[in-house]
Protein backbone atom coordinates (compact mmCIF):
# COMPACT_ATOMS: atom_id res chain seq x y z
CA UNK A 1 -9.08 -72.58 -27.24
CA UNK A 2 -12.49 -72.20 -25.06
CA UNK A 3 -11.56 -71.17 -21.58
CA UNK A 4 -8.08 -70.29 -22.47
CA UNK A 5 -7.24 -66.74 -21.08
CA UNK A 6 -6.72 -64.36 -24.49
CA UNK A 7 -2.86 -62.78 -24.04
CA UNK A 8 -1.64 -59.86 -25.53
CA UNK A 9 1.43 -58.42 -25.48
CA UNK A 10 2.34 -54.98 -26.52
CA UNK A 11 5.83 -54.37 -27.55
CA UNK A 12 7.01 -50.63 -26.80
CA UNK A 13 10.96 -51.05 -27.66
CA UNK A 14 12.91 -53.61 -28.94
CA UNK A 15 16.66 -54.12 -29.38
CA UNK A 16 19.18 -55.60 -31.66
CA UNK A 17 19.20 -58.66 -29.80
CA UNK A 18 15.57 -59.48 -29.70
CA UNK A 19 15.07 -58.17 -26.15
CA UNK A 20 12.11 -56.01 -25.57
CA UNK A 21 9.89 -53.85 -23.31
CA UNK A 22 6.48 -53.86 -23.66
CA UNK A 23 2.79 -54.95 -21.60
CA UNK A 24 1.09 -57.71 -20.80
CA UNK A 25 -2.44 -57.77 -21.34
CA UNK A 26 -4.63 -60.51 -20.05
CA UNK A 27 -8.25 -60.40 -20.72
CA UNK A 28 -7.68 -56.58 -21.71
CA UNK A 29 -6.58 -55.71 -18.22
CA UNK A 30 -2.86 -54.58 -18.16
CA UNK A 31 -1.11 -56.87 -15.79
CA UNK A 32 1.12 -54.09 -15.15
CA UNK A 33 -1.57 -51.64 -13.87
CA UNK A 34 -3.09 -54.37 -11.75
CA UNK A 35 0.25 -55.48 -9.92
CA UNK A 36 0.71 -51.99 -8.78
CA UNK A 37 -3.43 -51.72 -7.99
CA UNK A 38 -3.16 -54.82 -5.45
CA UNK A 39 -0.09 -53.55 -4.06
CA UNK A 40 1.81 -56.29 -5.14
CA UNK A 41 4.46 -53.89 -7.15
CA UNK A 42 5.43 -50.30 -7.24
CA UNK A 43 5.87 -47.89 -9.94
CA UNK A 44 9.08 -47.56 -11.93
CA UNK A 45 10.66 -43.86 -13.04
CA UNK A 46 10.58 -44.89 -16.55
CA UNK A 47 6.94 -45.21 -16.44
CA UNK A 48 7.06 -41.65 -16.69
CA UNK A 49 7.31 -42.24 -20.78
CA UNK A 50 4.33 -44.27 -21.35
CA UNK A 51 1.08 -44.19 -22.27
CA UNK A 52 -0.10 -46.09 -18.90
CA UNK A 53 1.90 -43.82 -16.31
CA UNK A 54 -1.47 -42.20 -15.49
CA UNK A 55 -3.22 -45.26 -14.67
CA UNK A 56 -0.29 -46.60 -12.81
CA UNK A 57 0.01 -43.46 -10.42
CA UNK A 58 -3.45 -43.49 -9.80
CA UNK A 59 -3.36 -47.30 -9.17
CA UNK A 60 -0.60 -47.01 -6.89
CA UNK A 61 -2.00 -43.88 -5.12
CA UNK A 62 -4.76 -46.01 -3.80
CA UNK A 63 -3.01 -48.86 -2.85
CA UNK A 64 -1.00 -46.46 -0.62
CA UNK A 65 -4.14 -45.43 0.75
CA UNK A 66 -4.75 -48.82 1.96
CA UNK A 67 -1.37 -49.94 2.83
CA UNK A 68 -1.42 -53.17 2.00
CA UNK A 69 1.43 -55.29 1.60
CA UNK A 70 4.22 -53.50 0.30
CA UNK A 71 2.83 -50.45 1.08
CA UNK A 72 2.14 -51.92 4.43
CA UNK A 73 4.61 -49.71 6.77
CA UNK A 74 4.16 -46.62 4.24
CA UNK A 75 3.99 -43.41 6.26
CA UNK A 76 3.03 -40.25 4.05
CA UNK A 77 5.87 -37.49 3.91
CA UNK A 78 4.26 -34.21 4.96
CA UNK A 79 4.76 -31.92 2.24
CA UNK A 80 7.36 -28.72 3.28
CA UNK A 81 5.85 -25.38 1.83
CA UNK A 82 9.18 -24.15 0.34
CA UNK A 83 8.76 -19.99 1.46
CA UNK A 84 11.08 -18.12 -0.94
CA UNK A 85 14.04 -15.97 0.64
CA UNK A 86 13.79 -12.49 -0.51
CA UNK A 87 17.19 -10.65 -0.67
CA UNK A 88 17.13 -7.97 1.71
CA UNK A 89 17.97 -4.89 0.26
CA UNK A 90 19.68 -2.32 1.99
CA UNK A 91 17.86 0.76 3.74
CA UNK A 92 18.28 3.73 1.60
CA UNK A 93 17.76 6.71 3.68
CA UNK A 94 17.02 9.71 1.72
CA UNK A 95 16.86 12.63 4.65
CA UNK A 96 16.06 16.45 3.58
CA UNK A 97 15.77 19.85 5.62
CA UNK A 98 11.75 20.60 6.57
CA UNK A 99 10.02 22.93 8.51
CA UNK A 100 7.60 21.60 11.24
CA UNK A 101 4.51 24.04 10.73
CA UNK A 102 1.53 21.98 11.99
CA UNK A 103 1.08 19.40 14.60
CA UNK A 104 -2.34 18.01 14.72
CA UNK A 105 -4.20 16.46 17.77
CA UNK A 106 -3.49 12.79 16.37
CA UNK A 107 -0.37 13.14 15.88
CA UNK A 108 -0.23 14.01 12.19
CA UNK A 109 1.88 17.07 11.05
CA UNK A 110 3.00 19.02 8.14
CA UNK A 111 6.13 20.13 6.75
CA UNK A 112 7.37 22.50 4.10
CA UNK A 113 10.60 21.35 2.34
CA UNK A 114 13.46 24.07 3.38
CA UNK A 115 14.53 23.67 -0.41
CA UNK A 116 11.76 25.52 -1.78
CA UNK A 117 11.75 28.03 0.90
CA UNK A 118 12.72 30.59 -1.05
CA UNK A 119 9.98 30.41 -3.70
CA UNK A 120 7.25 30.65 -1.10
CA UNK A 121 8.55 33.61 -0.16
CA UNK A 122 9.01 34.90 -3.01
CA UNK A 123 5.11 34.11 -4.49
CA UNK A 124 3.90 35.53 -0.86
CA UNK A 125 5.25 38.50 -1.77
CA UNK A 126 4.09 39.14 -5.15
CA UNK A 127 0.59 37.70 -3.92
CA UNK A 128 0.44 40.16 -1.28
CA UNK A 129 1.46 43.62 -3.77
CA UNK A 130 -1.05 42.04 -6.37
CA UNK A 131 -3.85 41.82 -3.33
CA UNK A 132 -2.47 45.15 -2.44
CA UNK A 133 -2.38 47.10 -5.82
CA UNK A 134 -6.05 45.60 -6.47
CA UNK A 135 -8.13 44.71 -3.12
CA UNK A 136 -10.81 42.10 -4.07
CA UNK A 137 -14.13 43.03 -3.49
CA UNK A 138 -15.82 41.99 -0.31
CA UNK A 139 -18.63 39.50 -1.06
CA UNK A 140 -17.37 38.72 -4.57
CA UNK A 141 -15.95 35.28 -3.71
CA UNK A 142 -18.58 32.82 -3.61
CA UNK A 143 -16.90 29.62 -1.79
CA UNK A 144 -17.64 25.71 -2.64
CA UNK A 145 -16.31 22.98 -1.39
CA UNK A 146 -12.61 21.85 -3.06
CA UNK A 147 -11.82 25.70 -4.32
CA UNK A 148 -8.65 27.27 -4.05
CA UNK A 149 -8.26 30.84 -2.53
CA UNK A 150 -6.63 33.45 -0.26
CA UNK A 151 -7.82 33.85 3.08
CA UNK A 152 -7.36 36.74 5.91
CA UNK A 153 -5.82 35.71 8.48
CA UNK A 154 -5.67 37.24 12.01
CA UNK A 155 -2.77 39.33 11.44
CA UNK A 156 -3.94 41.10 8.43
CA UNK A 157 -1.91 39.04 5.33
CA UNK A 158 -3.52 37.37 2.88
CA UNK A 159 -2.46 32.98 2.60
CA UNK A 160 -3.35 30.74 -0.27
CA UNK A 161 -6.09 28.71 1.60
CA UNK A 162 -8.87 25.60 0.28
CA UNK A 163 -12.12 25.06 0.90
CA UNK A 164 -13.19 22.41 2.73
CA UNK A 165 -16.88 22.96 3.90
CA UNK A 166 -19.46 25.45 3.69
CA UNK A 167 -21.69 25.74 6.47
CA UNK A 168 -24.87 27.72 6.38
CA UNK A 169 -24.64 31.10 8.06
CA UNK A 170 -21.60 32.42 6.72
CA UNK A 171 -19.21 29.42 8.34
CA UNK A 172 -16.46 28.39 5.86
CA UNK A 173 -14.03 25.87 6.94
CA UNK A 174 -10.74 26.19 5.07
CA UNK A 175 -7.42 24.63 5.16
CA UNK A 176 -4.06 26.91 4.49
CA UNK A 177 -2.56 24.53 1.68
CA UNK A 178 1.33 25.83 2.47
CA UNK A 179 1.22 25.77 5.91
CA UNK A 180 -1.41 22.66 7.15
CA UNK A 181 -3.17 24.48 9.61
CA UNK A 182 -7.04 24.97 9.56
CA UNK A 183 -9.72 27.63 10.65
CA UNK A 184 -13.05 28.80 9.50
CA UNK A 185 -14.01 32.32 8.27
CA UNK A 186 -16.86 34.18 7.07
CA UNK A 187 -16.72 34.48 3.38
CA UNK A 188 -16.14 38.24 3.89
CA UNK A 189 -12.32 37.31 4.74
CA UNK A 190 -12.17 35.28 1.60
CA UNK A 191 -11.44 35.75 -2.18
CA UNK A 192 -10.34 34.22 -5.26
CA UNK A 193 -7.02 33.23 -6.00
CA UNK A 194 -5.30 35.01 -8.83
CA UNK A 195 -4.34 32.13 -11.02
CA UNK A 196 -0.25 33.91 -11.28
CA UNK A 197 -0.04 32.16 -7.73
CA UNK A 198 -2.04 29.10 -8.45
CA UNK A 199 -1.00 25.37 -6.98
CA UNK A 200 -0.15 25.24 -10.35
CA UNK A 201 2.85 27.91 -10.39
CA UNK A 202 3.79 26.26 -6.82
CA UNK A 203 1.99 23.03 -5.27
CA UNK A 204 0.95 23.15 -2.27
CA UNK A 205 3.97 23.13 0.00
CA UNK A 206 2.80 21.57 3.25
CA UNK A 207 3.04 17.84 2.87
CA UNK A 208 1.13 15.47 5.54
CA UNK A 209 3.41 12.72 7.95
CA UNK A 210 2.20 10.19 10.07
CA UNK A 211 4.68 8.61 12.27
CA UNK A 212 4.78 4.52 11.84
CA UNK A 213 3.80 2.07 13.78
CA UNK A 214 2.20 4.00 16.56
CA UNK A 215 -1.65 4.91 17.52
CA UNK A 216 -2.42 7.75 19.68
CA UNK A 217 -3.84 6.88 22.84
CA UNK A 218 -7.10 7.96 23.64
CA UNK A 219 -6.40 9.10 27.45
CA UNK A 220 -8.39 12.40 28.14
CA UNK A 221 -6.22 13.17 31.11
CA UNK A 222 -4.20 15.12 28.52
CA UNK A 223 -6.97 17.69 27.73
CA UNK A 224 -7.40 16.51 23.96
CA UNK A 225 -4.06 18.16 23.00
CA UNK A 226 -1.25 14.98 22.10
CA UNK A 227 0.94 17.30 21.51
CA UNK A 228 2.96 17.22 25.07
CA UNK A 229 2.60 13.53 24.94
CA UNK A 230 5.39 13.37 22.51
CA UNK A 231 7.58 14.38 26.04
CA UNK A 232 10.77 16.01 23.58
CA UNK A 233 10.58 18.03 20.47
CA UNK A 234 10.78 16.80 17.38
CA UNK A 235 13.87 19.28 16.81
CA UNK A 236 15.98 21.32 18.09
CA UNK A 237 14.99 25.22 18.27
CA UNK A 238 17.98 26.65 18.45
CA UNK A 239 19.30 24.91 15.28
CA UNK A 240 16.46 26.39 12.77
CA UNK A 241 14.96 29.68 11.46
CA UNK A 242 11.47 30.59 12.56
CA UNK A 243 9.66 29.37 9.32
CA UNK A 244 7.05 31.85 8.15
CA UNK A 245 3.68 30.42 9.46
CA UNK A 246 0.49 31.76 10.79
CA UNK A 247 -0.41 32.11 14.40
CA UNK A 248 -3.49 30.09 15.64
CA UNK A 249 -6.42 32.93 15.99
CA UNK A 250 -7.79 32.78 19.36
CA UNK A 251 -11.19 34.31 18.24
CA UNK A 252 -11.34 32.05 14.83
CA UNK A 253 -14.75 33.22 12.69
CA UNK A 254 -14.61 36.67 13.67
């Protein structure tokens, strides 16, 4: 019939009884869709199994926006970031013996572990009667940057030692890998390291700390030495052995 509205009706369901669910179409627009666009309806869960629950979210999504008549008092719920609870886990404190044997200006320092003691001792020794029985050759060590070797130190025994810079003039800056202290040397009080006593045999034995959660402050009152700013020791002298580490030289490159 001319001007007559064209109606369609799209059954989804139906039961026994002749009752149905379905969508009402009128002039291809989905009545549905447009009572929830003009805010004249609202969106039903079950919409969540058909075809048109898209277009009816995003219909009703907009009306919101405009909050118009049923959506006229709506007030958007702030969305809660959900943070997750972690379980704390309890502190597992895993102490050992160590030997202090550097403390650097900022605060760093070096330990050797008290268990291995014993074999550093032991590999300074045989080191030392190896050195002994066969004296290296003065000027036969050429040193670059990153190589392991035994240096001289001021009392006249030979420590495992690295290379850390070479300087011209005869100025080689080298760090004593079992003990953390540094000094530089002319290459004359330097040699290679037999590989029986190699990091590989024993690693290195001093180990770097840092204490947490504290910056050194940069007060010049002090004289550039932090160590009396720490105002106690960090142990108690009486309760350990002197651990075998080399003095400071006063006259360092001589």
């Amino acid at each position: 019939i001319p001007g007559t509205p064209q109606v369609e009706v799209e059954v989804e369901s139906m039961d026994k009884a002749g009752n149905f669910i379905g969508w009402l179409h009128i002039e291809g627009v989905n009545l549905s869709v447009a009572l929830v666009e003009q805010a004249l309806s609202r969106v039903h869960f079950t919409a969540e199994r058909s075809p048109y629950c898209k277009a009816l979210l995003a219909a009703q999504d907009a009306a919101k926006q405009r909050k118009e008549k049923v959506w006229s008092h709506y007030e958007e719920t702030p969305v809660e970031e959900v943070v997750p609870v972690l379980e704390e886990k309890e502190r597992t404190a895993n102490y050992k013996p160590v030997f202090v044997t550097e403390i650097t200006d900022d605060l760093h320092f070096y330990v050797q572990d008290v268990e291995t003691g014993a074999q550093l001792e032991k590999l300074m020794e045989n080191m030392r009667a190896e050195v002994g029985a066969h004296p290296p050759v003065e000027g036969s060590f050429a040193p670059r940057r990153g190589d392991f070797c035994i240096a001289k130190f001021v009392d006249g025994e030979w420590y495992r030692a690295r290379v850390e810079k070479v300087e011209s003039g005869g100025k080689v800056h080298i760090f004593y890998i079992d003990y953390g202290n540094k000094e530089t040397l002319p290459p004359s009080r330097l040699a290679p390291l037999p590989p029986a006593f190699s990091p590989r045999v024993l690693p290195p034995q001093a180990t770097e700390y840092t204490f947490a959660f504290i910056q050194v402050p940069q007060d010049v009152s002090t004289g550039g030495s932090r160590e009396p700013q720490l105002g106690l020791p960090l142990w108690p002298p009486e309760t350990l052995p002197e651990p075998q580490v080399p003095p400071v030289d006063p006259n360092p490159g001589t």
